[in-house]
PDB file of N, CA and C in Angstrom:
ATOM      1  N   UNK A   1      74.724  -3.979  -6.688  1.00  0.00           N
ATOM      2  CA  UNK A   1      73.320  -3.995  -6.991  1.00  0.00           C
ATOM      3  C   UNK A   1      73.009  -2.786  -7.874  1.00  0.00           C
ATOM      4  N   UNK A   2      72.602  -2.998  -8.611  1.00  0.00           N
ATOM      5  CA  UNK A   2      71.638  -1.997  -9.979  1.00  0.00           C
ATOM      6  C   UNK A   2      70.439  -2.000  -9.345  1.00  0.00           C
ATOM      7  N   UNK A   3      69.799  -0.501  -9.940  1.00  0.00           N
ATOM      8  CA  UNK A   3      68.734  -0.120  -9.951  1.00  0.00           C
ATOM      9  C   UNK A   3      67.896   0.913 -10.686  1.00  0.00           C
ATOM     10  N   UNK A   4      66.721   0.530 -10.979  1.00  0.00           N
ATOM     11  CA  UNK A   4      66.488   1.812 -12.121  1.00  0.00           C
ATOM     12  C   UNK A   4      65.529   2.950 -11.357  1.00  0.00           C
ATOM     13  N   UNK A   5      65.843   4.020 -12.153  1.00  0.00           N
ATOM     14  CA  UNK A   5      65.774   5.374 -10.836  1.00  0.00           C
ATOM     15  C   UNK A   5      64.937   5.376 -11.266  1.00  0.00           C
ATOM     16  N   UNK A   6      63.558   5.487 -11.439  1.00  0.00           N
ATOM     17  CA  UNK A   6      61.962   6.109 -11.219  1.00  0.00           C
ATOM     18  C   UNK A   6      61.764   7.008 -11.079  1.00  0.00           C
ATOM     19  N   UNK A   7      60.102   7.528 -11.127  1.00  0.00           N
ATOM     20  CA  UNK A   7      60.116   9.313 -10.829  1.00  0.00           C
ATOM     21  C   UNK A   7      60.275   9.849  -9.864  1.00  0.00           C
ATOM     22  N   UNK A   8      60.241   8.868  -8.808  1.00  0.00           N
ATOM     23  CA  UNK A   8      60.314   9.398  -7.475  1.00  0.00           C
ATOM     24  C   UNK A   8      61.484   8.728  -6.831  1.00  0.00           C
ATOM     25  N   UNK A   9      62.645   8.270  -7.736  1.00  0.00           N
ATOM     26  CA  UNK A   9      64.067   8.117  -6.842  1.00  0.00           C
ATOM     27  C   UNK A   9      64.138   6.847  -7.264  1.00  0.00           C
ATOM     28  N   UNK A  10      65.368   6.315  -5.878  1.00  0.00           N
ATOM     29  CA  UNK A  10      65.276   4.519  -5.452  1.00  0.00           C
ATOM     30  C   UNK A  10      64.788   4.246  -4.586  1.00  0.00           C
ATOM     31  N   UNK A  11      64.410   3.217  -4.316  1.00  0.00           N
ATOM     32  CA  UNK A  11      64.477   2.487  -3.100  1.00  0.00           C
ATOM     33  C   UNK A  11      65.803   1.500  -2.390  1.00  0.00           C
ATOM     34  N   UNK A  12      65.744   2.213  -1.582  1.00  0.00           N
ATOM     35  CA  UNK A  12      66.969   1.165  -0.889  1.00  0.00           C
ATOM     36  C   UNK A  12      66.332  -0.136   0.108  1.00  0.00           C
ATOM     37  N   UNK A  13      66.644  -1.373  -0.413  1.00  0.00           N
ATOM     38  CA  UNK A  13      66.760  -2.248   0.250  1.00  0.00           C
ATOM     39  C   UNK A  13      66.617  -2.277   1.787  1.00  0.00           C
ATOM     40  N   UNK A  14      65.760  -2.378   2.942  1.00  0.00           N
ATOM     41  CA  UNK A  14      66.034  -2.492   3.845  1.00  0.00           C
ATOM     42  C   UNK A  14      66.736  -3.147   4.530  1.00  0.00           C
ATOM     43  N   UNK A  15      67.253  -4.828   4.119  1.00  0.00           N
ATOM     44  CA  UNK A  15      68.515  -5.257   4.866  1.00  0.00           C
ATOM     45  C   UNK A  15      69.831  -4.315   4.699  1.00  0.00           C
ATOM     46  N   UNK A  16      69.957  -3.199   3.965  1.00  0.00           N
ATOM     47  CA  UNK A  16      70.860  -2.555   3.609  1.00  0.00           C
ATOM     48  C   UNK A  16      70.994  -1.428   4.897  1.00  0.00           C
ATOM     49  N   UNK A  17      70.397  -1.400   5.211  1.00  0.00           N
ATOM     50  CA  UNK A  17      69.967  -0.107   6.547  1.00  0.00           C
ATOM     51  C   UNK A  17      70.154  -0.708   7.630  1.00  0.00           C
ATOM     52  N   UNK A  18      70.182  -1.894   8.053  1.00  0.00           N
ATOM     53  CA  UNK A  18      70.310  -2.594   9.340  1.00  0.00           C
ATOM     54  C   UNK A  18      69.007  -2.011  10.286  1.00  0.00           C
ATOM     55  N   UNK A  19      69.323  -1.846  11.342  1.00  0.00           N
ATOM     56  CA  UNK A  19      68.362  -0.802  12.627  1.00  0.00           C
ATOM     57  C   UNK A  19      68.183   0.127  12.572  1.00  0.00           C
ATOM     58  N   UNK A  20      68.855   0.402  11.176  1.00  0.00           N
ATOM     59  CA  UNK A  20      68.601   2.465  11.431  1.00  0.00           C
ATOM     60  C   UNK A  20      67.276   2.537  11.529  1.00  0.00           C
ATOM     61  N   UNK A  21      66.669   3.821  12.020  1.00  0.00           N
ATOM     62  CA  UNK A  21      65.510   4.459  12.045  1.00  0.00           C
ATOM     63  C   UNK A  21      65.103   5.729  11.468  1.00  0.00           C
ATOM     64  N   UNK A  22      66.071   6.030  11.580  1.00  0.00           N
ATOM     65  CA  UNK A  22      66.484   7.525  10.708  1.00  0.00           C
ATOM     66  C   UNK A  22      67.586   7.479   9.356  1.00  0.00           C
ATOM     67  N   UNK A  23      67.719   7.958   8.538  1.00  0.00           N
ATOM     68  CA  UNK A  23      68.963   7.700   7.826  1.00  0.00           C
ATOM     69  C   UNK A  23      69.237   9.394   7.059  1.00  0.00           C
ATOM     70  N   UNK A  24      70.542   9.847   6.827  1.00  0.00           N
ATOM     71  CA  UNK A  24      70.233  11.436   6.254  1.00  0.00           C
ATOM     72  C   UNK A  24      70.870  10.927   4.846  1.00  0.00           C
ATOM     73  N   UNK A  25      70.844  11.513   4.078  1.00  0.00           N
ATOM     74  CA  UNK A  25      70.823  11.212   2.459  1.00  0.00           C
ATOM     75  C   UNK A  25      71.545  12.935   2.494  1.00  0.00           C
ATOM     76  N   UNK A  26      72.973  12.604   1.916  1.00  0.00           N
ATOM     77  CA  UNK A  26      73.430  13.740   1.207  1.00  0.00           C
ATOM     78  C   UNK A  26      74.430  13.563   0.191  1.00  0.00           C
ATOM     79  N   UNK A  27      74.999  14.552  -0.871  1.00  0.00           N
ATOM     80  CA  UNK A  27      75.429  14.748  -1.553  1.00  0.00           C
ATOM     81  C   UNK A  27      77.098  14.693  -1.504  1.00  0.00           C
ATOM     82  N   UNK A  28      78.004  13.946  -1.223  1.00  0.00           N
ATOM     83  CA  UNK A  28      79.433  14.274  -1.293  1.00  0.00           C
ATOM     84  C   UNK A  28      80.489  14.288  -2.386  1.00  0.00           C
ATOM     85  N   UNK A  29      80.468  15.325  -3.074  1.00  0.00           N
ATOM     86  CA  UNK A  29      81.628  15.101  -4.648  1.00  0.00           C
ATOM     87  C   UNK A  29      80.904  14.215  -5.948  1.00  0.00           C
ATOM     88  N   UNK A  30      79.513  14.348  -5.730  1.00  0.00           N
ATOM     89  CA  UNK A  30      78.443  13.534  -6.772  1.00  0.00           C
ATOM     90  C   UNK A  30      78.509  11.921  -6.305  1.00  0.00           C
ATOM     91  N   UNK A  31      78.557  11.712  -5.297  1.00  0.00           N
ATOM     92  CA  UNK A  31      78.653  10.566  -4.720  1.00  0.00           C
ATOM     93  C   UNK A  31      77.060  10.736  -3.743  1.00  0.00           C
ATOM     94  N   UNK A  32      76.240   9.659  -3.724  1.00  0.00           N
ATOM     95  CA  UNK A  32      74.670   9.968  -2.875  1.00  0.00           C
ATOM     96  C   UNK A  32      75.397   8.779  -1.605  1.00  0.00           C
ATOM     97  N   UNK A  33      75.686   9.467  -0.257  1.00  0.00           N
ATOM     98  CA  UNK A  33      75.940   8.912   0.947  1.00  0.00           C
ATOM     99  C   UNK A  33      74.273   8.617   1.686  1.00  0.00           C
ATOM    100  N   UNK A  34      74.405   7.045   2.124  1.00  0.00           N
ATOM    101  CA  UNK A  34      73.021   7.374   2.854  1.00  0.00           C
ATOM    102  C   UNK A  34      73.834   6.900   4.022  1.00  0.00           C
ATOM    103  N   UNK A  35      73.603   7.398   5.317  1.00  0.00           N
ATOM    104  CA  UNK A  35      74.370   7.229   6.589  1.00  0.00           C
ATOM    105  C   UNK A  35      73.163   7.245   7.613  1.00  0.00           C
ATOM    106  N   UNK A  36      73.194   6.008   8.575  1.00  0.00           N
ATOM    107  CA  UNK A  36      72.251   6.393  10.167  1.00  0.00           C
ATOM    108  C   UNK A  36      72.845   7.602  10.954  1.00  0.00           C
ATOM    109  N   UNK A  37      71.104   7.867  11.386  1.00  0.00           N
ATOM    110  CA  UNK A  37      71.081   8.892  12.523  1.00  0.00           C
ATOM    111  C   UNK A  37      71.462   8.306  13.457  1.00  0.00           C
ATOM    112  N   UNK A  38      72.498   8.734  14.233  1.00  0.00           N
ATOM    113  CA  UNK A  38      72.418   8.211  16.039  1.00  0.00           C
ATOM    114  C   UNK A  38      72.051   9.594  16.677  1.00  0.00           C
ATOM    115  N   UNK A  39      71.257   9.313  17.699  1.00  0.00           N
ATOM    116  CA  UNK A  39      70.753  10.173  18.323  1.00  0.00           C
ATOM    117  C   UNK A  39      72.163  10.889  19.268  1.00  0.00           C
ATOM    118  N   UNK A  40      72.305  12.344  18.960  1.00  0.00           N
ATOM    119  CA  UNK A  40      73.296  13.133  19.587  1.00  0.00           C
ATOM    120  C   UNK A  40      72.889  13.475  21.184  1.00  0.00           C
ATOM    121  N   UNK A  41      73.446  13.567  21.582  1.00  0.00           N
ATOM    122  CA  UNK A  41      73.766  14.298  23.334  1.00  0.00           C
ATOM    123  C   UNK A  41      73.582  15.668  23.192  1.00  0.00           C
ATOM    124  N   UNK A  42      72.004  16.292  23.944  1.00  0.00           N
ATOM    125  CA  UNK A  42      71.850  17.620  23.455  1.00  0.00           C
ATOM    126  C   UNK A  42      72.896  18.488  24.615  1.00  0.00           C
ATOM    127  N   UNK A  43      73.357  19.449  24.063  1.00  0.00           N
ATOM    128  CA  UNK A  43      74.301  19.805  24.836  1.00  0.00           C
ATOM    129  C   UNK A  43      74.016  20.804  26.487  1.00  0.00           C
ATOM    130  N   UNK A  44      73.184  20.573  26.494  1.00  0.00           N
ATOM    131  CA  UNK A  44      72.621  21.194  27.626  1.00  0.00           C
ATOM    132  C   UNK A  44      72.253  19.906  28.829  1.00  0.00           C
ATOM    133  N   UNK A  45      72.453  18.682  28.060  1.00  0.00           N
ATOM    134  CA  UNK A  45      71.813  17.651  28.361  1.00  0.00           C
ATOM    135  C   UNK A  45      72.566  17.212  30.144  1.00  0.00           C
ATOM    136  N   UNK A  46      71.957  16.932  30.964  1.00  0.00           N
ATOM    137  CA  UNK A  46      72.882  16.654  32.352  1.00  0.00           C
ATOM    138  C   UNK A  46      73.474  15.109  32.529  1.00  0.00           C
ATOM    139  N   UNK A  47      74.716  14.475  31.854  1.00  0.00           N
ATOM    140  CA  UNK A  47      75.129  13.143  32.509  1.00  0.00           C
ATOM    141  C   UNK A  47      74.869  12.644  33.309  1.00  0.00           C
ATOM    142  N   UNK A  48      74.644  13.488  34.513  1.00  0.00           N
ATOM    143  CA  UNK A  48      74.094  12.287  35.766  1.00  0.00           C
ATOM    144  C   UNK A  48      72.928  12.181  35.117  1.00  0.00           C
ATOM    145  N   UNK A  49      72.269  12.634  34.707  1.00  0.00           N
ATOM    146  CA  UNK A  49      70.346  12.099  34.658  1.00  0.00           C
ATOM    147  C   UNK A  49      70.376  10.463  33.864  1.00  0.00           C
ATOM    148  N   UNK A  50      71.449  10.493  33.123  1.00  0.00           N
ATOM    149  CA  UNK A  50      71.584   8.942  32.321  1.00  0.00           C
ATOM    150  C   UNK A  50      72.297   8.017  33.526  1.00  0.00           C
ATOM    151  N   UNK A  51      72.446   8.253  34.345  1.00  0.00           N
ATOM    152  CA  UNK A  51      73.114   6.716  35.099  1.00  0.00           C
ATOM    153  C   UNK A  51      72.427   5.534  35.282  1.00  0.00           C
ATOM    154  N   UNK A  52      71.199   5.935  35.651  1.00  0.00           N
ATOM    155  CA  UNK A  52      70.286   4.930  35.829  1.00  0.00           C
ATOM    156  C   UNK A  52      69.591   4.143  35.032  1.00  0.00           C
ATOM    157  N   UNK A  53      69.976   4.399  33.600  1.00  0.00           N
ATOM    158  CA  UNK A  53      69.319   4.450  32.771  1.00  0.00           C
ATOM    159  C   UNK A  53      69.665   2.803  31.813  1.00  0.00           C
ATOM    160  N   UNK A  54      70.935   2.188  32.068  1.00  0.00           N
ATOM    161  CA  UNK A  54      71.408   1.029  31.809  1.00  0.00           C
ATOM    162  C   UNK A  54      72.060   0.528  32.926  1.00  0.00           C
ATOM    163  N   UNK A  55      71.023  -0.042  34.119  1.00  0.00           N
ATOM    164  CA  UNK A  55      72.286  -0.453  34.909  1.00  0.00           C
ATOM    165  C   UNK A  55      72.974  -1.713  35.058  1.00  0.00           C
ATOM    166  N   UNK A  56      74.617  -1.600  35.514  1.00  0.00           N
ATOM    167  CA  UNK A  56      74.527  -3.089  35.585  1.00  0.00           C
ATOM    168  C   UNK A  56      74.968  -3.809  37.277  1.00  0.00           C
ATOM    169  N   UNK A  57      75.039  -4.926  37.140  1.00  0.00           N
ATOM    170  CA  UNK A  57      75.548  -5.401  38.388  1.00  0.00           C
ATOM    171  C   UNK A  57      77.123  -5.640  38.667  1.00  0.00           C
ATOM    172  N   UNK A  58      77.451  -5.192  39.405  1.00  0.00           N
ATOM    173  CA  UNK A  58      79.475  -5.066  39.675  1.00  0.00           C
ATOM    174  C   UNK A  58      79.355  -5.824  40.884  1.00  0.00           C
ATOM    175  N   UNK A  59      78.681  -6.186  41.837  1.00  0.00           N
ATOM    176  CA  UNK A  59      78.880  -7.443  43.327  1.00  0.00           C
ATOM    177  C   UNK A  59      79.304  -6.075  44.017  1.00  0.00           C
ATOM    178  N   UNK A  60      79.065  -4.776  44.154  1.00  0.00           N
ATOM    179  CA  UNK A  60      79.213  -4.018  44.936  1.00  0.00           C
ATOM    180  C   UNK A  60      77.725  -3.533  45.918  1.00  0.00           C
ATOM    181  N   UNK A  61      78.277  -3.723  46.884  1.00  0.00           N
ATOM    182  CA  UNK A  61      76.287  -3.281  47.679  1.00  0.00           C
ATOM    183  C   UNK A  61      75.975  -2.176  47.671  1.00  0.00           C
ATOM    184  N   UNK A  62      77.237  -1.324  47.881  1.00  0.00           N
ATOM    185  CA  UNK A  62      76.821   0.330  47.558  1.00  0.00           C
ATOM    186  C   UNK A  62      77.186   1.455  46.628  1.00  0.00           C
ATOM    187  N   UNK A  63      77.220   0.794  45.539  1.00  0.00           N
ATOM    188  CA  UNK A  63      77.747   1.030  44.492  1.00  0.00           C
ATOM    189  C   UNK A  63      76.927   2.383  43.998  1.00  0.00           C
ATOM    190  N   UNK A  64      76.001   2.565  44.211  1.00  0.00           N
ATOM    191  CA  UNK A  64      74.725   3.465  43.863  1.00  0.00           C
ATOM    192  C   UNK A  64      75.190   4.633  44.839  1.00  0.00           C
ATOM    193  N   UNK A  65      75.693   4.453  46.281  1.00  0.00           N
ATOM    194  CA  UNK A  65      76.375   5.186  47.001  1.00  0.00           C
ATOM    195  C   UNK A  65      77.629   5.767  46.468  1.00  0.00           C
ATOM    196  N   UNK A  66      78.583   5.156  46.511  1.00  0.00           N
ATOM    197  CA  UNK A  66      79.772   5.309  46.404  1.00  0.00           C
ATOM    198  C   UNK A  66      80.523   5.191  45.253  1.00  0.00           C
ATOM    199  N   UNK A  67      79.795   5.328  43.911  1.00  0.00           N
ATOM    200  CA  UNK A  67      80.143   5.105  42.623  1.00  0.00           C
ATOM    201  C   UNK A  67      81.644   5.610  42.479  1.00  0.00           C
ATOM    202  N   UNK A  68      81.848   7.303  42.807  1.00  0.00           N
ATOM    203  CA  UNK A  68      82.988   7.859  42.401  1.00  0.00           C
ATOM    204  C   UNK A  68      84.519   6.928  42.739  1.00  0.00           C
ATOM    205  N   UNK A  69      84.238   6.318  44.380  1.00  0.00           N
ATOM    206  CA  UNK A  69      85.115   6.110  44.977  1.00  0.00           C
ATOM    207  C   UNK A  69      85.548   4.476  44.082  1.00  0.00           C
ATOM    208  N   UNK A  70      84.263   3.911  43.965  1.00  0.00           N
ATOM    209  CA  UNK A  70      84.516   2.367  42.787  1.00  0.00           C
ATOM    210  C   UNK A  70      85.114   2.902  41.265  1.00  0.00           C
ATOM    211  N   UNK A  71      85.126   3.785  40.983  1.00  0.00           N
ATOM    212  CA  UNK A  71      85.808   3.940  39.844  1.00  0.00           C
ATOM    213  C   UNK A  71      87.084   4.209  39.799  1.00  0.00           C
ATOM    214  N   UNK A  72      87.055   5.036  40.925  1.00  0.00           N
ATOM    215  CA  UNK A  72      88.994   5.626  41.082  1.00  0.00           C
ATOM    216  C   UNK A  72      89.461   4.645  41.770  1.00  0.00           C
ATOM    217  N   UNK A  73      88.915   3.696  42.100  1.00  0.00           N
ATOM    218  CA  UNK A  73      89.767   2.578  42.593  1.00  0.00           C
ATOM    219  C   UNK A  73      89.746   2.577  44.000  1.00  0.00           C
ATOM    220  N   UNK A  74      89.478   3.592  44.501  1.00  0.00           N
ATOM    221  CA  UNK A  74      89.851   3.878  46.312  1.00  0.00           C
ATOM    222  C   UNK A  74      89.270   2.795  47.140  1.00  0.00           C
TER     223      UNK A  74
END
């Protein structure tokens, strides 16, 4: 796809972006990369606080209990 640059840039196509919501635009070796944001894991951030956060169903009744022991197999 061609495009003619204007005073204020291009426009990129939105089927071209998929879901992004964010996208960062930089410079690599005169090459213009446009790449999605995924939202990073702030590093302070606590893993357990996300468990609950997608759950699914495994046919275990106490799974919410005893998670560690369903994973290692015990």
């Amino acid at each position: 796809m061609k495009v003619k640059v204007g005073e204020k840039g291009v426009t990129v196509p939105r089927q071209m972006l998929g879901e992004a919501k964010e996208v960062e635009i930089r410079d690599e070796n005169g090459r213009v990369v446009i790449e999605p944001v995924r939202k990073a894991k702030q590093k302070d951030e606590d893993p357990i606080t996300g468990l609950s956060q997608d759950p699914v169903s495994c046919g275990a009744e106490d799974a919410s209990v005893n998670h560690d022991q369903h994973l290692s197999g015990e």
